[in-house]
C-alpha atoms as a PDB file:
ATOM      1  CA  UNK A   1      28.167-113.006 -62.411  1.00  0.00           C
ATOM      2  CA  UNK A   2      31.223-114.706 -64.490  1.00  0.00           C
ATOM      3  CA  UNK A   3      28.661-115.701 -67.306  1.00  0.00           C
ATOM      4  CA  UNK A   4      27.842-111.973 -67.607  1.00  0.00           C
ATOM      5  CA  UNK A   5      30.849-110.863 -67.257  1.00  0.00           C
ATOM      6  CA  UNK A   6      32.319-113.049 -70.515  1.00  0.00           C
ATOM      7  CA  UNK A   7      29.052-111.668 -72.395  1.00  0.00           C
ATOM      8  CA  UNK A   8      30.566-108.330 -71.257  1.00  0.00           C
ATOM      9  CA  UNK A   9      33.716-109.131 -72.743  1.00  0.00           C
ATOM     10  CA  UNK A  10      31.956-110.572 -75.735  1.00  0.00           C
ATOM     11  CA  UNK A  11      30.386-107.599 -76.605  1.00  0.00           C
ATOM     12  CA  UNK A  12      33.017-104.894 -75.805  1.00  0.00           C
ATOM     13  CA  UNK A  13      35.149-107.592 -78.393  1.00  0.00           C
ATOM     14  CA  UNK A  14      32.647-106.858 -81.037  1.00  0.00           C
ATOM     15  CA  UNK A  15      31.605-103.148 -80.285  1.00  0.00           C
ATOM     16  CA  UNK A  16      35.443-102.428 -80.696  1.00  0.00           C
ATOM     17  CA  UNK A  17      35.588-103.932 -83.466  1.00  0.00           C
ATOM     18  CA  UNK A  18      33.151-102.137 -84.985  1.00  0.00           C
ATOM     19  CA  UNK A  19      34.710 -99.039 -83.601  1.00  0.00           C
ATOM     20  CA  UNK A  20      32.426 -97.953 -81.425  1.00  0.00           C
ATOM     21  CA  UNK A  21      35.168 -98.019 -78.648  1.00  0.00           C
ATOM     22  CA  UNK A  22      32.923 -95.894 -75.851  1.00  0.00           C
ATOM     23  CA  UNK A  23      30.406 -98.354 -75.955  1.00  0.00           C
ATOM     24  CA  UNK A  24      33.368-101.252 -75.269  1.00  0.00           C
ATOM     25  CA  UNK A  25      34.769 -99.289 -72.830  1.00  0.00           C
ATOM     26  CA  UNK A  26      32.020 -99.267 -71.178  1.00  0.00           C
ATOM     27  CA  UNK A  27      30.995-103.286 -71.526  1.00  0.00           C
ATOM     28  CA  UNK A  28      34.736-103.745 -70.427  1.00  0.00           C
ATOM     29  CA  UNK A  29      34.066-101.708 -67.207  1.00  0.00           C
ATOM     30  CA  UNK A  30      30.994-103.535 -66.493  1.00  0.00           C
ATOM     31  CA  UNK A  31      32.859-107.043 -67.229  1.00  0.00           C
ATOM     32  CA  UNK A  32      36.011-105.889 -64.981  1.00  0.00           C
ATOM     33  CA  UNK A  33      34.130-105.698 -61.660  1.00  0.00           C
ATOM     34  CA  UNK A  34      32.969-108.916 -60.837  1.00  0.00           C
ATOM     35  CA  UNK A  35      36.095-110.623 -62.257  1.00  0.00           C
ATOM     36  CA  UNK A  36      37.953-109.078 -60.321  1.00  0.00           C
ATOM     37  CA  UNK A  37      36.128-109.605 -57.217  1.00  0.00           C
ATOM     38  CA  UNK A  38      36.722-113.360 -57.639  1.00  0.00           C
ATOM     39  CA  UNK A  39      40.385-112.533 -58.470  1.00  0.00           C
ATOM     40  CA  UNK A  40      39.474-113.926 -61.898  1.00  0.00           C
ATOM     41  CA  UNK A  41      42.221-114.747 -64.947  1.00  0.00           C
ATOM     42  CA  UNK A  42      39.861-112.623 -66.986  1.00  0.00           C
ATOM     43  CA  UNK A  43      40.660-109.248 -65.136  1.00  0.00           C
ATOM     44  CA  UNK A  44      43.540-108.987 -67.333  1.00  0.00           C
ATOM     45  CA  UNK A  45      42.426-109.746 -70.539  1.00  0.00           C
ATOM     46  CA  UNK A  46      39.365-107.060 -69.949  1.00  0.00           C
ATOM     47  CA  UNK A  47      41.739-104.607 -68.245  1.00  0.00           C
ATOM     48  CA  UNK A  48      44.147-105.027 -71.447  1.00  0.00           C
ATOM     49  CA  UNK A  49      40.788-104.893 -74.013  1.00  0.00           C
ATOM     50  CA  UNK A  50      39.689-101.553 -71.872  1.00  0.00           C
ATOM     51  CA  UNK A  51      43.151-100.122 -72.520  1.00  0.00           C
ATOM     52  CA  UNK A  52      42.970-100.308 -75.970  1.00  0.00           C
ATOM     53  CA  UNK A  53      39.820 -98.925 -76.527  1.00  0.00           C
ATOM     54  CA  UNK A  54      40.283 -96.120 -74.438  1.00  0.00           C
ATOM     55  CA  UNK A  55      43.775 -95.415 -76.267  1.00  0.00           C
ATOM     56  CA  UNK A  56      41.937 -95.682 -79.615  1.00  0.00           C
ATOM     57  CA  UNK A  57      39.595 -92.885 -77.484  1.00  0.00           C
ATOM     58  CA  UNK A  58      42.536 -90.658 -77.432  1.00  0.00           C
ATOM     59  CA  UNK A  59      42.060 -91.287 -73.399  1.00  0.00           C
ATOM     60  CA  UNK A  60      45.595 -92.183 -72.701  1.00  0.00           C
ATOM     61  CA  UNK A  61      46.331 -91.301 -69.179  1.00  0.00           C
ATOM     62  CA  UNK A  62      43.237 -93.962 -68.688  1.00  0.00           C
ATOM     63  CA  UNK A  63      44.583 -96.502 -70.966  1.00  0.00           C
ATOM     64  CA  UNK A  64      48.031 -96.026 -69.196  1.00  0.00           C
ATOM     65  CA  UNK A  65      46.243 -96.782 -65.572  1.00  0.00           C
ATOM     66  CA  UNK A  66      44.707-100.524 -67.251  1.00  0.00           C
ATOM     67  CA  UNK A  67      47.781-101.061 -69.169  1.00  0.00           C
ATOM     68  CA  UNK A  68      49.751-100.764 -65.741  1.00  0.00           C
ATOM     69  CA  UNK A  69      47.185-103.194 -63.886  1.00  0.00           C
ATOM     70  CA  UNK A  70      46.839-105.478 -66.903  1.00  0.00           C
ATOM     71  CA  UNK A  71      50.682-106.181 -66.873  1.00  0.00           C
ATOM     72  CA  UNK A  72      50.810-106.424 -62.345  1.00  0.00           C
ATOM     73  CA  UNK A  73      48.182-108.694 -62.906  1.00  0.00           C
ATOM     74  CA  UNK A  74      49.799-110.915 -65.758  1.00  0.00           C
ATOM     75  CA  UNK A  75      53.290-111.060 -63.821  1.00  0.00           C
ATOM     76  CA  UNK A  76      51.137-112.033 -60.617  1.00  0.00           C
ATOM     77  CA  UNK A  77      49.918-114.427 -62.237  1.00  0.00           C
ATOM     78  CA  UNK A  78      52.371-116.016 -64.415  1.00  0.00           C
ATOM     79  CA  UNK A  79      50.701-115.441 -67.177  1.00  0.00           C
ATOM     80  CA  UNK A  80      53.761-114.834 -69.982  1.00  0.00           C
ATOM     81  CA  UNK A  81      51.742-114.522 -73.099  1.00  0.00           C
ATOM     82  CA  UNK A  82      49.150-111.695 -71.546  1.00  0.00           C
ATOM     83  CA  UNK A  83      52.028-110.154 -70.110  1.00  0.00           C
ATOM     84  CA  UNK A  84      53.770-109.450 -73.406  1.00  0.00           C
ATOM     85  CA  UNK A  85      50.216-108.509 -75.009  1.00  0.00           C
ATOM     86  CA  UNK A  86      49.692-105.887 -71.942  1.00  0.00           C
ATOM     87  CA  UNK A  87      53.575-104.578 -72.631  1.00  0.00           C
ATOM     88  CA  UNK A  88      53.002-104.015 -76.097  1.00  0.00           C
ATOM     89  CA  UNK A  89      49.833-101.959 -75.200  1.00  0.00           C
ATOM     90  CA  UNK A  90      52.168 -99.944 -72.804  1.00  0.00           C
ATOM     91  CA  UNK A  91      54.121 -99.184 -75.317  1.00  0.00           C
ATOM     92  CA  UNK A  92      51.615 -97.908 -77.793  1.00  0.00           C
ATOM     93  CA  UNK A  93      49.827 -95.834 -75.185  1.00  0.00           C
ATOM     94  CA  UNK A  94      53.850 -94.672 -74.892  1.00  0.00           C
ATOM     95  CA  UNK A  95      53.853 -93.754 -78.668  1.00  0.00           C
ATOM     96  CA  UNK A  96      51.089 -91.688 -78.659  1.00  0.00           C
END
């Protein structure tokens, strides 16, 4: 489950990118659920990657929800240069 999850990741990386950000969204959803069943350091990065995609989406009360998780999860886990990365997410979800 964690190798699919990173190919997941991989691939919501490169379909946002090429800014096809439903498709990512969705690869970032399917990546999210078993990393966070084993309470995985990953679950933030794809919470923060699923935020920005769905802001790009225009689907900010969404992208608000990850961005929120993204940064409970960073502080949780001590994790200072995620948390400033899910932040400034918040606050372009806020700017929008």
């Amino acid at each position: 489950p964690l190798l699919r999850a990173r190919l997941q990741l991989a691939l919501g990386a490169d379909q946002a990118a090429a800014g096809d950000h439903a498709a990512a969204v969705a690869s970032y959803s399917a990546a999210l659920a078993p990393l966070e069943a084993q309470g995985h350091g990953l679950a933030t990065q794809a919470l923060l990657s699923r935020a920005t995609s769905r802001r790009q989406l225009g689907e900010l009360e969404a992208a608000a929800i990850d961005a929120g998780r993204a940064v409970a999860l960073a502080r949780s886990g001590a994790d200072p240069e995620t948390l400033i990365a899910a932040q400034v997410e918040t606050a372009r979800i806020a700017l929008r």
